[in-house]
PDB file of N, CA and C in Angstrom:
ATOM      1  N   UNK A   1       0.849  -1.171   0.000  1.00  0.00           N
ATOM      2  CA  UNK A   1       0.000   0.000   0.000  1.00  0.00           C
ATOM      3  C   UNK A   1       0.890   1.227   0.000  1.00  0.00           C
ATOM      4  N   UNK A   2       0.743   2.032  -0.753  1.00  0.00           N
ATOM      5  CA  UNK A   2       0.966   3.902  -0.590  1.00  0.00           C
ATOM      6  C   UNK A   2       0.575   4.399   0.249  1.00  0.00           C
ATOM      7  N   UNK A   3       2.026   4.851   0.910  1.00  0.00           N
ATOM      8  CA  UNK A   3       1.478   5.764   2.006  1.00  0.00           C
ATOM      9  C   UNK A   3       1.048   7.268   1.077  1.00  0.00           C
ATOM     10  N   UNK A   4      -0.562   7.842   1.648  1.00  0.00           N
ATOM     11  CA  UNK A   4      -0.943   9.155   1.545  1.00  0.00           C
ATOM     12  C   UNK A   4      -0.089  10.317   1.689  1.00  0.00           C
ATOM     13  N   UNK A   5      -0.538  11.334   1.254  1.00  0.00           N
ATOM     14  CA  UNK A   5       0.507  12.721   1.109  1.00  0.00           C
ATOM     15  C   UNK A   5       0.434  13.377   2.666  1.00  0.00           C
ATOM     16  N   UNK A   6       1.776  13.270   2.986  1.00  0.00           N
ATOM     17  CA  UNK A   6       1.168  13.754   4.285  1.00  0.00           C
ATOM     18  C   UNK A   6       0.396  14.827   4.593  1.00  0.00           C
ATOM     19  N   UNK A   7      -0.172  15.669   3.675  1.00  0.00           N
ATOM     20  CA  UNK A   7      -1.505  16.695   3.662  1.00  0.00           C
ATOM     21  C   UNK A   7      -1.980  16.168   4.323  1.00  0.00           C
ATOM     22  N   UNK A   8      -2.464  14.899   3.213  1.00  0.00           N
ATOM     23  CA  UNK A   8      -3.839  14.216   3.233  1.00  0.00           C
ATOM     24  C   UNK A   8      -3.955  13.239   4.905  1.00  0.00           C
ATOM     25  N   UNK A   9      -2.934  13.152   5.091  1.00  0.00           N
ATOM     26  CA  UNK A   9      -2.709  12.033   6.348  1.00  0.00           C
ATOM     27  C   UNK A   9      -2.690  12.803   7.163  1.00  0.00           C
ATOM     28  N   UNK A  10      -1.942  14.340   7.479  1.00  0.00           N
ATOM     29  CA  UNK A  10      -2.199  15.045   8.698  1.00  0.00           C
ATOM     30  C   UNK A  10      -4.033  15.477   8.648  1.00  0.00           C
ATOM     31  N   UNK A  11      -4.722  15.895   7.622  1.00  0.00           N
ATOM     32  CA  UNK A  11      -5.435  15.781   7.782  1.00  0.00           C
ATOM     33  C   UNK A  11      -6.855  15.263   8.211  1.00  0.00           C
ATOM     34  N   UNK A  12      -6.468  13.728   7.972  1.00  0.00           N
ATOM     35  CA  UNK A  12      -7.652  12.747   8.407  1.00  0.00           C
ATOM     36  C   UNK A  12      -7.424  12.639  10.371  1.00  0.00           C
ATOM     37  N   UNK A  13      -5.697  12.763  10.274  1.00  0.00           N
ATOM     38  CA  UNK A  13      -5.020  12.337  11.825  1.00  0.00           C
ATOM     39  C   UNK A  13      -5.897  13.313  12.702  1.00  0.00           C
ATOM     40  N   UNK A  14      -5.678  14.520  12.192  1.00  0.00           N
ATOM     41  CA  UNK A  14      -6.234  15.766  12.716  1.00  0.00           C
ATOM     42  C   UNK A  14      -7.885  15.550  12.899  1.00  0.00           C
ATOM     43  N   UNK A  15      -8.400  15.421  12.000  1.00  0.00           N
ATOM     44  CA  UNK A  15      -9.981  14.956  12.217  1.00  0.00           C
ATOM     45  C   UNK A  15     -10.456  13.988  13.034  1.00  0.00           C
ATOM     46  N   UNK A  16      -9.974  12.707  12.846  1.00  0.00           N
ATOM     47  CA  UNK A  16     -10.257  11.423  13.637  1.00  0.00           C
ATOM     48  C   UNK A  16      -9.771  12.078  15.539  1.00  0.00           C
ATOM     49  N   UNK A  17      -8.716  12.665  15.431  1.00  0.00           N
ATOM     50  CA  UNK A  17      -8.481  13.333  17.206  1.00  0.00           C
ATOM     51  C   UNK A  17      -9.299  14.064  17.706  1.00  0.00           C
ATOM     52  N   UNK A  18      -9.950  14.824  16.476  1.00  0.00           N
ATOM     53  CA  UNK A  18     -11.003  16.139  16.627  1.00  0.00           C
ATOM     54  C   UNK A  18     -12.486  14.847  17.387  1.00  0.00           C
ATOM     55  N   UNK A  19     -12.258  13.787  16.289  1.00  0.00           N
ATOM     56  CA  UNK A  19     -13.812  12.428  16.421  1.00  0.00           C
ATOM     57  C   UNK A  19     -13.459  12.157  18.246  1.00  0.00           C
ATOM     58  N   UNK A  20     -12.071  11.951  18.187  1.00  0.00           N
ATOM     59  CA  UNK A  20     -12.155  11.146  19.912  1.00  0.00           C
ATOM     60  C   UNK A  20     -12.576  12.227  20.792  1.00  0.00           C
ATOM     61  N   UNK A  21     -12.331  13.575  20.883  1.00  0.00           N
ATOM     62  CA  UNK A  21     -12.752  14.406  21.560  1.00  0.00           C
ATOM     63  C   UNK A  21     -14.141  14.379  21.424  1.00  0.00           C
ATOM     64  N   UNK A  22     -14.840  14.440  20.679  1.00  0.00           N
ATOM     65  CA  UNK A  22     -16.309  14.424  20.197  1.00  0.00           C
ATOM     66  C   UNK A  22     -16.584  13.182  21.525  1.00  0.00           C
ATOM     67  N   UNK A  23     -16.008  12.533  20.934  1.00  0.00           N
ATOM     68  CA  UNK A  23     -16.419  10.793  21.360  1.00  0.00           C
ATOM     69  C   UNK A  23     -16.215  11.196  23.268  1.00  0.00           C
ATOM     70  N   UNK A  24     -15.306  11.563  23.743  1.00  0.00           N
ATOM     71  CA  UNK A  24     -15.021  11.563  25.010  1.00  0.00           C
ATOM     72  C   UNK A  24     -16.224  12.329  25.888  1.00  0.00           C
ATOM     73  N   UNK A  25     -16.388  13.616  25.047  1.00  0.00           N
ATOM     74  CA  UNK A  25     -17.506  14.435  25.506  1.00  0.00           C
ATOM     75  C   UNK A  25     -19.018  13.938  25.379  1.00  0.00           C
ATOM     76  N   UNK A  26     -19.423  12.775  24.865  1.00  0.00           N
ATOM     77  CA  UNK A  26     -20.340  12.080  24.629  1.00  0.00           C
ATOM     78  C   UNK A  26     -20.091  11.673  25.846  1.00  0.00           C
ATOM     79  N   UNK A  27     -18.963  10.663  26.216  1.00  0.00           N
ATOM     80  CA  UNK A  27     -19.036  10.040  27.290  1.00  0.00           C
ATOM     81  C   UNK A  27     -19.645  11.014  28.732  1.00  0.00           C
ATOM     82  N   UNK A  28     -18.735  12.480  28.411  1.00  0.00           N
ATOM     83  CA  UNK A  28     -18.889  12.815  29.600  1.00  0.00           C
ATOM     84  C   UNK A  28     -20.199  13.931  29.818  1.00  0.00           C
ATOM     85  N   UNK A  29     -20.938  13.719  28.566  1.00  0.00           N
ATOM     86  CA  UNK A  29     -22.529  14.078  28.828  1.00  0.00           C
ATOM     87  C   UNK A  29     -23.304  12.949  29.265  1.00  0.00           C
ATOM     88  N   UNK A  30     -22.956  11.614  28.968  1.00  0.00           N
ATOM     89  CA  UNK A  30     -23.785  10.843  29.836  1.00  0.00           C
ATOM     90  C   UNK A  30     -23.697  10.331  31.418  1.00  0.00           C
ATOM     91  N   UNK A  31     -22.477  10.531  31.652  1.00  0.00           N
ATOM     92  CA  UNK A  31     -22.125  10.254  32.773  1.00  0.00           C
ATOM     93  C   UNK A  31     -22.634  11.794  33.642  1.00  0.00           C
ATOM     94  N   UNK A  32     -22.676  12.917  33.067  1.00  0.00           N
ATOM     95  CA  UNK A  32     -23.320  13.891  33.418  1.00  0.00           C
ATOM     96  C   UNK A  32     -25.051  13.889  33.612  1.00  0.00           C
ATOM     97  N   UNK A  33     -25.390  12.922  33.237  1.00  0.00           N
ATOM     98  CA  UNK A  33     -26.480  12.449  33.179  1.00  0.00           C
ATOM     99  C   UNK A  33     -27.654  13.978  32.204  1.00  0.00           C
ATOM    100  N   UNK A  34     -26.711  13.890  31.173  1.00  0.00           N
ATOM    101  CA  UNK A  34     -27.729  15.553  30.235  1.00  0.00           C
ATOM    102  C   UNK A  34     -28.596  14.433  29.222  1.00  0.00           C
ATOM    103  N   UNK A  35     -29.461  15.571  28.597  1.00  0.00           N
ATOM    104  CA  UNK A  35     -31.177  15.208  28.065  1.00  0.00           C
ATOM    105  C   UNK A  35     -30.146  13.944  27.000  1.00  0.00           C
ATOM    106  N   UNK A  36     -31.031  13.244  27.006  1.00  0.00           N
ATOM    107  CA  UNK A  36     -31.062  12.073  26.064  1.00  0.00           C
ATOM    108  C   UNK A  36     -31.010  12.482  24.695  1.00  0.00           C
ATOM    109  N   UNK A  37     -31.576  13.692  24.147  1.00  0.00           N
ATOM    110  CA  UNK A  37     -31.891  14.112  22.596  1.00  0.00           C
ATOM    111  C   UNK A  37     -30.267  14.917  22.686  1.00  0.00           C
ATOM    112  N   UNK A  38     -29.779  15.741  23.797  1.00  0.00           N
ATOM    113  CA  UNK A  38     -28.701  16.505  23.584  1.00  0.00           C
ATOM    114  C   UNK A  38     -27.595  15.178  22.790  1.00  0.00           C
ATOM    115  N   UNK A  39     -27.630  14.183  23.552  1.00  0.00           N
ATOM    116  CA  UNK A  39     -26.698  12.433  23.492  1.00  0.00           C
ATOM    117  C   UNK A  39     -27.018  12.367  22.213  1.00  0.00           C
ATOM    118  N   UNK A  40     -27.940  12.300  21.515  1.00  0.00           N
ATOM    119  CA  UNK A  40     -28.047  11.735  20.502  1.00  0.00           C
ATOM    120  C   UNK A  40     -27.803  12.009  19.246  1.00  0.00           C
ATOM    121  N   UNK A  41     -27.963  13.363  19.806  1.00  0.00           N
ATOM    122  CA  UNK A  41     -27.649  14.921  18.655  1.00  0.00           C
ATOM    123  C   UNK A  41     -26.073  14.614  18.519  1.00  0.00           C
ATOM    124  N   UNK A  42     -25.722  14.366  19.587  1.00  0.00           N
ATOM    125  CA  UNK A  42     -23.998  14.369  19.645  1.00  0.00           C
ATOM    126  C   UNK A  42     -23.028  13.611  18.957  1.00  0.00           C
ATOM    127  N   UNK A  43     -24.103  12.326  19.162  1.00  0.00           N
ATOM    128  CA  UNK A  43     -23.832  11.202  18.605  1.00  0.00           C
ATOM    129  C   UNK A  43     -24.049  10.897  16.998  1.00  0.00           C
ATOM    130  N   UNK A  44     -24.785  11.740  16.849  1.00  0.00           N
ATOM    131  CA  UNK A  44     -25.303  11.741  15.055  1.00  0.00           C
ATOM    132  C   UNK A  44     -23.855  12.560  14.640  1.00  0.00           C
ATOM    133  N   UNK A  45     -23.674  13.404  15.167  1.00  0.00           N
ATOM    134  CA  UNK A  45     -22.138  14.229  15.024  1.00  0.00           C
ATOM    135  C   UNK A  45     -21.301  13.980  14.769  1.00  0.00           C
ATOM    136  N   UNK A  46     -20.678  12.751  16.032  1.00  0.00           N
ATOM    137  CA  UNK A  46     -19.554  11.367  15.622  1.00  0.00           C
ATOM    138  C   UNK A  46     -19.676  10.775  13.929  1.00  0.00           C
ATOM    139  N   UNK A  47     -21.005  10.240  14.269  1.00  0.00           N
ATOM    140  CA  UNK A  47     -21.220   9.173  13.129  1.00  0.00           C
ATOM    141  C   UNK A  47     -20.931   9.968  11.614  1.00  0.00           C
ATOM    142  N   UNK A  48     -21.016  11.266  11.609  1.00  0.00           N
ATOM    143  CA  UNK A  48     -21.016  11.891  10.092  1.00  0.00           C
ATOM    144  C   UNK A  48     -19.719  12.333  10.217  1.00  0.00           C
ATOM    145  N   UNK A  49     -19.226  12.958  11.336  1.00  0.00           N
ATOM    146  CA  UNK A  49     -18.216  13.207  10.960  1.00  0.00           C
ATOM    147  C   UNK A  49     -16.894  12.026  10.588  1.00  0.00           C
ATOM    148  N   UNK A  50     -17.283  10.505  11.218  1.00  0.00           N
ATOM    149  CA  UNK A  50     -16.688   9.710  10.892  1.00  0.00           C
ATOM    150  C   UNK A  50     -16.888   8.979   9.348  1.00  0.00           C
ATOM    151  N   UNK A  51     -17.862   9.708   9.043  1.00  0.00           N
ATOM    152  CA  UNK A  51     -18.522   9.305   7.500  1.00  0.00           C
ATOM    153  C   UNK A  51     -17.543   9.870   6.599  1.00  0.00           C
ATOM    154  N   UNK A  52     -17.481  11.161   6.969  1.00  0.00           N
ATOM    155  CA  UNK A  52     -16.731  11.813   6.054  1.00  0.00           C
ATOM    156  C   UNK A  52     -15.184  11.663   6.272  1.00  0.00           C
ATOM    157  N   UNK A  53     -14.370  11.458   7.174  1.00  0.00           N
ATOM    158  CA  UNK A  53     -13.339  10.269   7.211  1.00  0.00           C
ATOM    159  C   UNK A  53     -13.381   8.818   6.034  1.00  0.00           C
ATOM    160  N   UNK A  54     -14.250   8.291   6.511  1.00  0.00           N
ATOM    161  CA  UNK A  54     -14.231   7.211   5.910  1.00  0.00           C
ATOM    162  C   UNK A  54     -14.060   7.413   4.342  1.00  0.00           C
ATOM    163  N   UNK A  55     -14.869   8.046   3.558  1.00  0.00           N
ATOM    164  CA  UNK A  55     -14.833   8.667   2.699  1.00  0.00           C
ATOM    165  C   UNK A  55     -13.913   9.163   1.695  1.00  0.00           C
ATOM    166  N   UNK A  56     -13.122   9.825   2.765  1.00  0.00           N
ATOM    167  CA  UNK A  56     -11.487  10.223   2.094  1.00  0.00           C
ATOM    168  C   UNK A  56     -11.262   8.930   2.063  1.00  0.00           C
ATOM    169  N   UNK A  57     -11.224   8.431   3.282  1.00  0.00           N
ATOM    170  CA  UNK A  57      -9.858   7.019   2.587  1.00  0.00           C
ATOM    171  C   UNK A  57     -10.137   6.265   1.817  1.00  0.00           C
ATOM    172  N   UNK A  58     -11.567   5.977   1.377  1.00  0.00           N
ATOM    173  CA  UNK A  58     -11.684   5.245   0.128  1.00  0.00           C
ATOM    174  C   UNK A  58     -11.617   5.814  -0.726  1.00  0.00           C
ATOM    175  N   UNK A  59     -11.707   7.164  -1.312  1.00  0.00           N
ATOM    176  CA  UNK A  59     -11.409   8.049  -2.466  1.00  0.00           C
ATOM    177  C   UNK A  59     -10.072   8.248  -2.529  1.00  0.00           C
ATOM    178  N   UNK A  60      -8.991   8.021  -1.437  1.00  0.00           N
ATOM    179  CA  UNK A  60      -7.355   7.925  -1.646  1.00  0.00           C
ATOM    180  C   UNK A  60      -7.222   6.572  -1.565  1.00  0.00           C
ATOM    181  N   UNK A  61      -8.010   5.268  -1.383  1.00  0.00           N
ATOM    182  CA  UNK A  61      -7.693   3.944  -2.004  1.00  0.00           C
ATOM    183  C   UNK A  61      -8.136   3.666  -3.664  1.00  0.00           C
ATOM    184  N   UNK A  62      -9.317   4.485  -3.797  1.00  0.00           N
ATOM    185  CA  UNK A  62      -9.588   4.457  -5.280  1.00  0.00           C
ATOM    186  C   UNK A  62      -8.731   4.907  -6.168  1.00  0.00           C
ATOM    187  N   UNK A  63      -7.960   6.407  -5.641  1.00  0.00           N
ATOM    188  CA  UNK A  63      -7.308   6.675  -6.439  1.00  0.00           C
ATOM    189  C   UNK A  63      -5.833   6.546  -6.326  1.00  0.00           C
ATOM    190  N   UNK A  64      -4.676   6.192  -5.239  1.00  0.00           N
ATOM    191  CA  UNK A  64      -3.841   5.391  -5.689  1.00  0.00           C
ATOM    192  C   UNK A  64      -3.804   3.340  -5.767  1.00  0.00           C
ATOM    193  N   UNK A  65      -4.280   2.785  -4.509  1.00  0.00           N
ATOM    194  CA  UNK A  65      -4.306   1.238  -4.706  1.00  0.00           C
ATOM    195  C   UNK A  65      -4.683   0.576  -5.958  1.00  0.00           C
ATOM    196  N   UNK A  66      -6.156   1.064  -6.189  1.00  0.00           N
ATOM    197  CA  UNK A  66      -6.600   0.426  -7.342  1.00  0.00           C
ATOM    198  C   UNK A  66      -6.728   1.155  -8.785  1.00  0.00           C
ATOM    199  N   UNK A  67      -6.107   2.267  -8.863  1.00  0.00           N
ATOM    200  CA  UNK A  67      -5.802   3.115  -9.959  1.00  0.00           C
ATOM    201  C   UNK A  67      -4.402   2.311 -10.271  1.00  0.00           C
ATOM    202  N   UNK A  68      -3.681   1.602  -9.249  1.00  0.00           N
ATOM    203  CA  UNK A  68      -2.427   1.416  -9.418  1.00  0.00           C
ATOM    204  C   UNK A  68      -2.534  -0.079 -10.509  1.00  0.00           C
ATOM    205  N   UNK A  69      -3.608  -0.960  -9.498  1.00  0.00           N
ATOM    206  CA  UNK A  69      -4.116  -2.227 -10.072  1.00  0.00           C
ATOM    207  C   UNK A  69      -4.396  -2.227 -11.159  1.00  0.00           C
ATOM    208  N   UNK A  70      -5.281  -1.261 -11.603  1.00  0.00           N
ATOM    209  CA  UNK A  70      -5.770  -1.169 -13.184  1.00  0.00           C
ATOM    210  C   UNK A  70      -4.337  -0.799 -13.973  1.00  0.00           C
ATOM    211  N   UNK A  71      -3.552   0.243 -13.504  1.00  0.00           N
ATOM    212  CA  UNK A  71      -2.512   0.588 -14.361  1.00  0.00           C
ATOM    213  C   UNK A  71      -1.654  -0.595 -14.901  1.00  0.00           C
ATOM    214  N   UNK A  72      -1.612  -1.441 -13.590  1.00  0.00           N
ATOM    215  CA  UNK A  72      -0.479  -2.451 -13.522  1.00  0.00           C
ATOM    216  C   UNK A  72      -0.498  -3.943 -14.959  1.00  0.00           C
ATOM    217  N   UNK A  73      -1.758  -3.552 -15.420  1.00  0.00           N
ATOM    218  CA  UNK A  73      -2.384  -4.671 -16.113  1.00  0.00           C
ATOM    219  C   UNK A  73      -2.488  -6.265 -15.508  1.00  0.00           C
ATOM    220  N   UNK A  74      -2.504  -6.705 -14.036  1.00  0.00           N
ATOM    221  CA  UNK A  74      -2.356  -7.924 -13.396  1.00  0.00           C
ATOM    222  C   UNK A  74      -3.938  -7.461 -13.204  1.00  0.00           C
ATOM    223  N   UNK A  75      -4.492  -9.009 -14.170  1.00  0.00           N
ATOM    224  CA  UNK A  75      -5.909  -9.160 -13.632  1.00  0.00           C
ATOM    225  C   UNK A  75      -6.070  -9.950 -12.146  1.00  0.00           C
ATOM    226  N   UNK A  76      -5.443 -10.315 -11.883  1.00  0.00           N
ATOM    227  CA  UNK A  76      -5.102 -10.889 -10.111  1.00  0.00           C
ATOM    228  C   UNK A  76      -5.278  -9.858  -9.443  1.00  0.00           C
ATOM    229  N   UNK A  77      -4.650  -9.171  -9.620  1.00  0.00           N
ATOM    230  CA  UNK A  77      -4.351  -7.817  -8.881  1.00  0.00           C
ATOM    231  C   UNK A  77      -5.465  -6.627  -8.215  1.00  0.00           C
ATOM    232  N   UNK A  78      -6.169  -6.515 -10.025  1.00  0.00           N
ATOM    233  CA  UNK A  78      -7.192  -6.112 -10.434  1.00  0.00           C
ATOM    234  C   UNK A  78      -8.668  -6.557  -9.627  1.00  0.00           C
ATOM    235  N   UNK A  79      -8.903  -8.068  -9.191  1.00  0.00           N
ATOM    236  CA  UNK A  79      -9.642  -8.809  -9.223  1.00  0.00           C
ATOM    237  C   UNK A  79      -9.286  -8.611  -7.663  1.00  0.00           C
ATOM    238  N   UNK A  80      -8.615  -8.843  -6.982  1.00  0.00           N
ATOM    239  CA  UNK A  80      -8.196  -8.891  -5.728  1.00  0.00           C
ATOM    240  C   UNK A  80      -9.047  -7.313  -5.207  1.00  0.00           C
ATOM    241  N   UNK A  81      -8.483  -6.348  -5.899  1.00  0.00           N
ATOM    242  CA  UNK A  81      -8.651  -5.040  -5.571  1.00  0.00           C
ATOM    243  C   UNK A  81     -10.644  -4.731  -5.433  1.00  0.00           C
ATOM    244  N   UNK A  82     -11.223  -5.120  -7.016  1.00  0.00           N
ATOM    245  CA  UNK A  82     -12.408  -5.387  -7.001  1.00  0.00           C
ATOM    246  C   UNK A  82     -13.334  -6.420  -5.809  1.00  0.00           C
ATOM    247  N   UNK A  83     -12.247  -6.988  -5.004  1.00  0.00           N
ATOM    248  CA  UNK A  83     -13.051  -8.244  -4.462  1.00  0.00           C
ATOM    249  C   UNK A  83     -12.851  -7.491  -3.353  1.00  0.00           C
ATOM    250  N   UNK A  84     -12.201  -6.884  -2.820  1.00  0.00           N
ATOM    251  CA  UNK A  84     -11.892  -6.051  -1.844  1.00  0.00           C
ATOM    252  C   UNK A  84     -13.341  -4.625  -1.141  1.00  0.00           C
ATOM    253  N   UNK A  85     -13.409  -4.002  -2.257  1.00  0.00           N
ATOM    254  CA  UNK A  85     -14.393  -2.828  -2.320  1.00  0.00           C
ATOM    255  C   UNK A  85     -16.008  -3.790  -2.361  1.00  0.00           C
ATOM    256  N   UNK A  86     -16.074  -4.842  -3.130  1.00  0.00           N
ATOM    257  CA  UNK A  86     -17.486  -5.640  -3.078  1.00  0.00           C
ATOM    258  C   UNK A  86     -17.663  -6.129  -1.224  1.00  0.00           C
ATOM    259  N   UNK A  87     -16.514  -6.363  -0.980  1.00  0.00           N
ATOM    260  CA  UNK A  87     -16.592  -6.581   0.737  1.00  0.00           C
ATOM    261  C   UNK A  87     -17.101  -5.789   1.434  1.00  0.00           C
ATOM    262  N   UNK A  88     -16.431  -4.559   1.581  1.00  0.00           N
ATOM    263  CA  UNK A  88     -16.357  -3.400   2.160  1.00  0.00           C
ATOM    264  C   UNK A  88     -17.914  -2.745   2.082  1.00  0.00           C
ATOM    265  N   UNK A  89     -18.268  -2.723   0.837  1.00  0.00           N
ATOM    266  CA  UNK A  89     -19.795  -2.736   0.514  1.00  0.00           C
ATOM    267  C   UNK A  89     -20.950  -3.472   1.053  1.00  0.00           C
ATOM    268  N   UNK A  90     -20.385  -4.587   1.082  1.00  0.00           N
ATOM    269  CA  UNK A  90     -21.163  -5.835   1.600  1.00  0.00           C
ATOM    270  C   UNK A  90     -21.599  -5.501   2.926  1.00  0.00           C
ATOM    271  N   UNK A  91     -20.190  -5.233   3.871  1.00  0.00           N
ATOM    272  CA  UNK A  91     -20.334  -4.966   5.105  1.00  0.00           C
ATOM    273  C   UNK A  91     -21.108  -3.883   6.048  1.00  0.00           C
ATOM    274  N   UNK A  92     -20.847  -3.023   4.979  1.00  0.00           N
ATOM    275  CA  UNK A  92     -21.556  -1.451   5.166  1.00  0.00           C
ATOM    276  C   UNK A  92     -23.207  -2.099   5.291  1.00  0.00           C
ATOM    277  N   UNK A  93     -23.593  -2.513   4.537  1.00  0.00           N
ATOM    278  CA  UNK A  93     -24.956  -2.899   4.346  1.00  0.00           C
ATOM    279  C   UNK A  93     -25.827  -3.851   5.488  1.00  0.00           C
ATOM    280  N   UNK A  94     -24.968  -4.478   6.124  1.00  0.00           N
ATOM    281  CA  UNK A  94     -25.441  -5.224   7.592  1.00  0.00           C
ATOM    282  C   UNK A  94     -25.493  -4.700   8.442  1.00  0.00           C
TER     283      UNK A  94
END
């Protein structure tokens, strides 16, 4: 695998730390015992902002891993890469 530009890598690093803070303060509104809708609101917060994480890294696996696969002309390769993203899909969906 290619390592990302470190732009792109300080950037996600930077976001995902920004997610655990999110995530911690969740914790420490419930243990605060605050409104249930404030929790949930908070929590919808996590989840998108981890969406949009996720996001990048498959749009920087699309475009070097399997941009690389297709370049490479190895239908193994190719096929591996495709069998990979049908997973990932798969999983999302359960």
């Amino acid at each position: 695998m290619i390592a990302m530009g470190c732009e792109g890598t300080r950037a996600k690093v930077n976001r995902l730390n920004r997610i655990a803070g999110q995530v911690r303060g969740v914790a420490q509104m419930i243990e605060d015992g605050r409104y249930c809708i404030d929790v949930l609101t908070q929590i919808q917060a996590v989840k998108s902002a981890l969406a949009k994480v996720e996001s990048e890294v498959l749009k920087d696996h699309a475009a070097t891993c399997v941009a690389e696969a297709i370049a490479s002309g190895d239908e193994a390769e190719q096929r591996t890469k495709f069998h990979e993203l049908i997973e990932l899909m798969e999983r999302q969906r359960r």
